[in-house]
N, C-alpha and C. Protein backbone atom coordinates (compact mmCIF):
# COMPACT_ATOMS: atom_id res chain seq x y z
N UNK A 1 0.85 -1.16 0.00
CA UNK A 1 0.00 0.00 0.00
C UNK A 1 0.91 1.24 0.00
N UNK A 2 0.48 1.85 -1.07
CA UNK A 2 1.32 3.51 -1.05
C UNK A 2 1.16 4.35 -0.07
N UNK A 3 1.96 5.33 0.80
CA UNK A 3 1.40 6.75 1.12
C UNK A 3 -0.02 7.20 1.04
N UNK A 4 -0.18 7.63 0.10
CA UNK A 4 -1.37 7.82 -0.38
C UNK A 4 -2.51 7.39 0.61
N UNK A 5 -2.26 5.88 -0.17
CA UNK A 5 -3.63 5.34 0.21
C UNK A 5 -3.78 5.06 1.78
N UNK A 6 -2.42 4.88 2.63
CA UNK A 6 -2.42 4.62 3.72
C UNK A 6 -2.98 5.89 4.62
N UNK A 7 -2.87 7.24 4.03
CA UNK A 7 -2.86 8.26 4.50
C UNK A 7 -4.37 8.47 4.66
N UNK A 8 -5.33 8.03 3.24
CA UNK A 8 -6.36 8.12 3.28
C UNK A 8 -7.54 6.97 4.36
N UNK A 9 -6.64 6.21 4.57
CA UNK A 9 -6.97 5.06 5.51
C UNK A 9 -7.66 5.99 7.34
N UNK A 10 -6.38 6.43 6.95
CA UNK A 10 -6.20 7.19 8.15
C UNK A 10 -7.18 7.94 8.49
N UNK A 11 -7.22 8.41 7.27
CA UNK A 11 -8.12 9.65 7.20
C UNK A 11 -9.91 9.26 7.87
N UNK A 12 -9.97 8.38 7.18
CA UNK A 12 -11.66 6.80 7.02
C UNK A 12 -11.63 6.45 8.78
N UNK A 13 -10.46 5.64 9.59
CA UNK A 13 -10.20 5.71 10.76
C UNK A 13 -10.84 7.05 11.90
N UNK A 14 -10.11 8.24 11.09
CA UNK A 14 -10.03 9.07 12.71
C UNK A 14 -11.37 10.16 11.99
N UNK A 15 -12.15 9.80 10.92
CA UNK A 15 -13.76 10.34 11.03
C UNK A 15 -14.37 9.53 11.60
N UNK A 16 -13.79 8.38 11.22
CA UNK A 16 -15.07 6.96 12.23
C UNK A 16 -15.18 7.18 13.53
N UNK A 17 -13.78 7.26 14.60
CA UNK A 17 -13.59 7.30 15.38
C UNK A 17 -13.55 8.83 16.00
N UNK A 18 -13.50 9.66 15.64
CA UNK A 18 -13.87 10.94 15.85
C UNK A 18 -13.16 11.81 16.61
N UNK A 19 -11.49 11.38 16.11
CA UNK A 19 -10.20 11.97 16.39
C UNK A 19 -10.22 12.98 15.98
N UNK A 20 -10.28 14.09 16.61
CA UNK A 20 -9.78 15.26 15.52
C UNK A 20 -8.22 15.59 15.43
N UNK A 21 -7.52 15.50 16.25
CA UNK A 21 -5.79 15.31 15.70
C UNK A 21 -5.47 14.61 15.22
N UNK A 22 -6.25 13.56 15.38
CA UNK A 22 -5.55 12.70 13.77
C UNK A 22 -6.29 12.93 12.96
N UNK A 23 -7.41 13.85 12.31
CA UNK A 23 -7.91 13.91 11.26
C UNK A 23 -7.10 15.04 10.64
N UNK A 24 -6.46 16.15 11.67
CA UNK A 24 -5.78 17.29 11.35
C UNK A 24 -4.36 16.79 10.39
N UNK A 25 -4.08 15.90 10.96
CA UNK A 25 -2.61 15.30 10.90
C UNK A 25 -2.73 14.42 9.76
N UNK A 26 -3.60 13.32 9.41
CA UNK A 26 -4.11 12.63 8.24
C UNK A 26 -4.04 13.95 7.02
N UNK A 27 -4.94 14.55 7.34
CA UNK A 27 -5.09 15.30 5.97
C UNK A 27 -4.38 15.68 5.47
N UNK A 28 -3.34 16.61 6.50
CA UNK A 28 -2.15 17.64 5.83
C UNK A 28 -1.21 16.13 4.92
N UNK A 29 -0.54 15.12 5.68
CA UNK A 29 -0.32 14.01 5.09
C UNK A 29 -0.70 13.33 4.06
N UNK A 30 -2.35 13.16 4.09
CA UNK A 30 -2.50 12.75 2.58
C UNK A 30 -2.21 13.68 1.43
N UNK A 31 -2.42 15.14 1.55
CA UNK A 31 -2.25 15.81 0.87
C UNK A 31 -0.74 16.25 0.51
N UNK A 32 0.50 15.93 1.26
CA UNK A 32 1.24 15.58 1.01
C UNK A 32 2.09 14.61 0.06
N UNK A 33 0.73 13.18 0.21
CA UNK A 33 1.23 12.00 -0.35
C UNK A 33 0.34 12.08 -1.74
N UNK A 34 -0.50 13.34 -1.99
CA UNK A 34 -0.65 13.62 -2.96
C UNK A 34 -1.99 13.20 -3.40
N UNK A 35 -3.00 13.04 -2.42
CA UNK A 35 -3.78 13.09 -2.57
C UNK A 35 -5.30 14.48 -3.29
N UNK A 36 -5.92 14.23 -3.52
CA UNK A 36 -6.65 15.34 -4.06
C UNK A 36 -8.45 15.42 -3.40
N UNK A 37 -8.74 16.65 -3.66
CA UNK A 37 -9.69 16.69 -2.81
C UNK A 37 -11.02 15.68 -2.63
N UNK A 38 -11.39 14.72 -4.14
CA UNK A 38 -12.13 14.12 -4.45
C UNK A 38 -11.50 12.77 -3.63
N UNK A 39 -10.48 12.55 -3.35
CA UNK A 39 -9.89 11.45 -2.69
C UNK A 39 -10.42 11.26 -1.46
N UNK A 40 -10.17 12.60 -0.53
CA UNK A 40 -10.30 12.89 0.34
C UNK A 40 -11.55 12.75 1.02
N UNK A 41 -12.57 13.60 0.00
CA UNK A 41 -14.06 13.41 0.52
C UNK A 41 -14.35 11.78 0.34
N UNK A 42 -14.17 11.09 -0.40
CA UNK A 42 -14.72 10.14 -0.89
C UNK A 42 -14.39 9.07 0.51
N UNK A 43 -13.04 9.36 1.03
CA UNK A 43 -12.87 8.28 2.16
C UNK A 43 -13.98 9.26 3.36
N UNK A 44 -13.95 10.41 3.36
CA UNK A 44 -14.55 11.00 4.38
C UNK A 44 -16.15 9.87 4.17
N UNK A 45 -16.95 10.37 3.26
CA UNK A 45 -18.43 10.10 3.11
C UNK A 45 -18.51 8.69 3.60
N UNK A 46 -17.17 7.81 3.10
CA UNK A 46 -17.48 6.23 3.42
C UNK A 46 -17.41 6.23 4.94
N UNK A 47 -16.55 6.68 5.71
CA UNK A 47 -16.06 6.63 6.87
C UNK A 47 -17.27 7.55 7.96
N UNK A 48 -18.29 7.95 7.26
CA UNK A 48 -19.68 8.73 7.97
C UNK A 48 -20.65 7.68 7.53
N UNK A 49 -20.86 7.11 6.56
CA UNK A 49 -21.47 5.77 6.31
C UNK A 49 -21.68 5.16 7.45
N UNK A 50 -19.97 5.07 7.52
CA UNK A 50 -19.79 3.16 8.45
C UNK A 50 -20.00 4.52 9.78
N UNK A 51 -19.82 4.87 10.41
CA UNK A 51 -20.17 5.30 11.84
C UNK A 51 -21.66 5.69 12.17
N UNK A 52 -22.58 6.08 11.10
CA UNK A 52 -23.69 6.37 11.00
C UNK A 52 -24.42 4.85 11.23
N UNK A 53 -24.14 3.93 10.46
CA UNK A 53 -24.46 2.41 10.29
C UNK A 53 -24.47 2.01 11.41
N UNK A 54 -23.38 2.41 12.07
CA UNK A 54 -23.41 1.70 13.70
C UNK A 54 -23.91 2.06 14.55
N UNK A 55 -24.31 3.46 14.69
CA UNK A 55 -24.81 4.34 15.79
C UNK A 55 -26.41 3.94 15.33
N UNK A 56 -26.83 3.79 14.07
CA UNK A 56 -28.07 3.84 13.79
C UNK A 56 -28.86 2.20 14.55
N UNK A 57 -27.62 1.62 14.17
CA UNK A 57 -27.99 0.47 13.97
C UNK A 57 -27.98 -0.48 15.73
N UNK A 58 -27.59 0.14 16.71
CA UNK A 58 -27.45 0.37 18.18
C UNK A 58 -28.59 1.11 18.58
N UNK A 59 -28.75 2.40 18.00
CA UNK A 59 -29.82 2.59 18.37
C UNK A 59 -31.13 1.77 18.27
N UNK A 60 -31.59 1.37 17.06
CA UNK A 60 -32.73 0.73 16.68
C UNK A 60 -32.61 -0.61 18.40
N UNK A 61 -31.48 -1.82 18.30
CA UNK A 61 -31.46 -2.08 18.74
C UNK A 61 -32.28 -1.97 20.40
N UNK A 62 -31.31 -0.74 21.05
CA UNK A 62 -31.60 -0.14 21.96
C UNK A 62 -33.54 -0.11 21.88
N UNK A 63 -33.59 0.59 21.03
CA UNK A 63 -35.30 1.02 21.21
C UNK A 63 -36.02 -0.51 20.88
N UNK A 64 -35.35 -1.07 20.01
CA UNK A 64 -36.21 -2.77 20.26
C UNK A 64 -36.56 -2.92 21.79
N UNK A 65 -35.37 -3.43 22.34
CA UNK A 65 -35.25 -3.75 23.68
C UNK A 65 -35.96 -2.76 24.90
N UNK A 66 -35.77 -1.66 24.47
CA UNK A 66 -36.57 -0.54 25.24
C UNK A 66 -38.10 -0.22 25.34
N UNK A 67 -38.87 -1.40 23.79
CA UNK A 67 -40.42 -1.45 23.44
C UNK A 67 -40.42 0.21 22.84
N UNK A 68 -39.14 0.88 22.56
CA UNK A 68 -39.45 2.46 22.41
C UNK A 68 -39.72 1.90 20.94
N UNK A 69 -39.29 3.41 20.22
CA UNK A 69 -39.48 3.19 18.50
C UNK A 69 -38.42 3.41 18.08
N UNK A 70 -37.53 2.85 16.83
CA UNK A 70 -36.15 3.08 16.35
C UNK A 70 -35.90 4.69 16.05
N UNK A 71 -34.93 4.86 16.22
CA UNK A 71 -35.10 6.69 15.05
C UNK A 71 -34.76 6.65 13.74
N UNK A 72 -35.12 7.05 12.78
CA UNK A 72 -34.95 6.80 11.43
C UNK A 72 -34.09 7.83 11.38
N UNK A 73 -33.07 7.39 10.28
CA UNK A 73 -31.85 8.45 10.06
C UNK A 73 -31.46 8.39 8.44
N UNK A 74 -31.91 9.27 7.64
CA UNK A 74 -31.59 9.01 6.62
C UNK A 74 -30.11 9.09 5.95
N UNK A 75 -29.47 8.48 5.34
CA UNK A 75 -28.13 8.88 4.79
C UNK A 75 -28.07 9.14 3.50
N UNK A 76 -27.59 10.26 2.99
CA UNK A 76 -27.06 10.69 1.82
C UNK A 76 -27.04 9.55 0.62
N UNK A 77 -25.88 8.81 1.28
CA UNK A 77 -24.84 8.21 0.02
C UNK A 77 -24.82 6.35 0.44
N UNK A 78 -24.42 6.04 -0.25
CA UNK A 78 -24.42 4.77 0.17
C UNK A 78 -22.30 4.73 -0.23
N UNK A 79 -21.87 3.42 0.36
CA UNK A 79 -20.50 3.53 0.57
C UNK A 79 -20.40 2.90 -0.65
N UNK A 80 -20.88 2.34 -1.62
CA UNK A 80 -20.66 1.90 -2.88
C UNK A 80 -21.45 0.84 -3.29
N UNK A 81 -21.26 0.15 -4.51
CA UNK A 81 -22.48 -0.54 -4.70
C UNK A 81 -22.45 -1.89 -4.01
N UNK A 82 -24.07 -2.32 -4.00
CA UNK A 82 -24.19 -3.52 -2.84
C UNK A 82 -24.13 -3.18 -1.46
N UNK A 83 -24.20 -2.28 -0.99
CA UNK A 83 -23.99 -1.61 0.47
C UNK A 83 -25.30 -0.93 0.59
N UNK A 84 -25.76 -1.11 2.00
CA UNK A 84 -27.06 -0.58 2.67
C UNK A 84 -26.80 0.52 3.33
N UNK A 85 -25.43 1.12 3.70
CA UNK A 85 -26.01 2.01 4.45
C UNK A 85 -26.23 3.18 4.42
């Protein structure tokens, strides 16, 4: 795996996880390793996908178990094709 792509990894990581020094530090880096802005968003949107997916998907849970009602959360984008979320 190149720079690049490792950088953008990074990048997918610390939106999921909701680092902001390492998102500070990812970026300047990928953009270093030469990444471009379409790169950039594209790991961003996947990496709000997958954290949205999980939080949504905990919640529902939660409100099963609670007899409450799920919250519906709509998402934008889907992370690519064959993917639900």
């Amino acid at each position: 795996m190149d720079a690049k792509m490792k950088e953008l990894v990074a990048i997918a990581a610390s939106v999921a996880s909701g680092c902001t020094s390492c998102l500070e530090t990812h970026m300047t880096l990928a953009r270093q390793a030469g990444a471009d802005s379409r790169d950039i968003q594209t790991v961003i949107n996947i990496a709000r996908a997958v954290r949205l997916q999980g939080i949504t998907t905990i919640d529902d849970l939660a409100g099963k178990w609670a007899q409450g009602e799920p919250i519906s959360v709509i998402v934008g984008e889907s992370c690519g094709p064959g993917c639900n979320c």
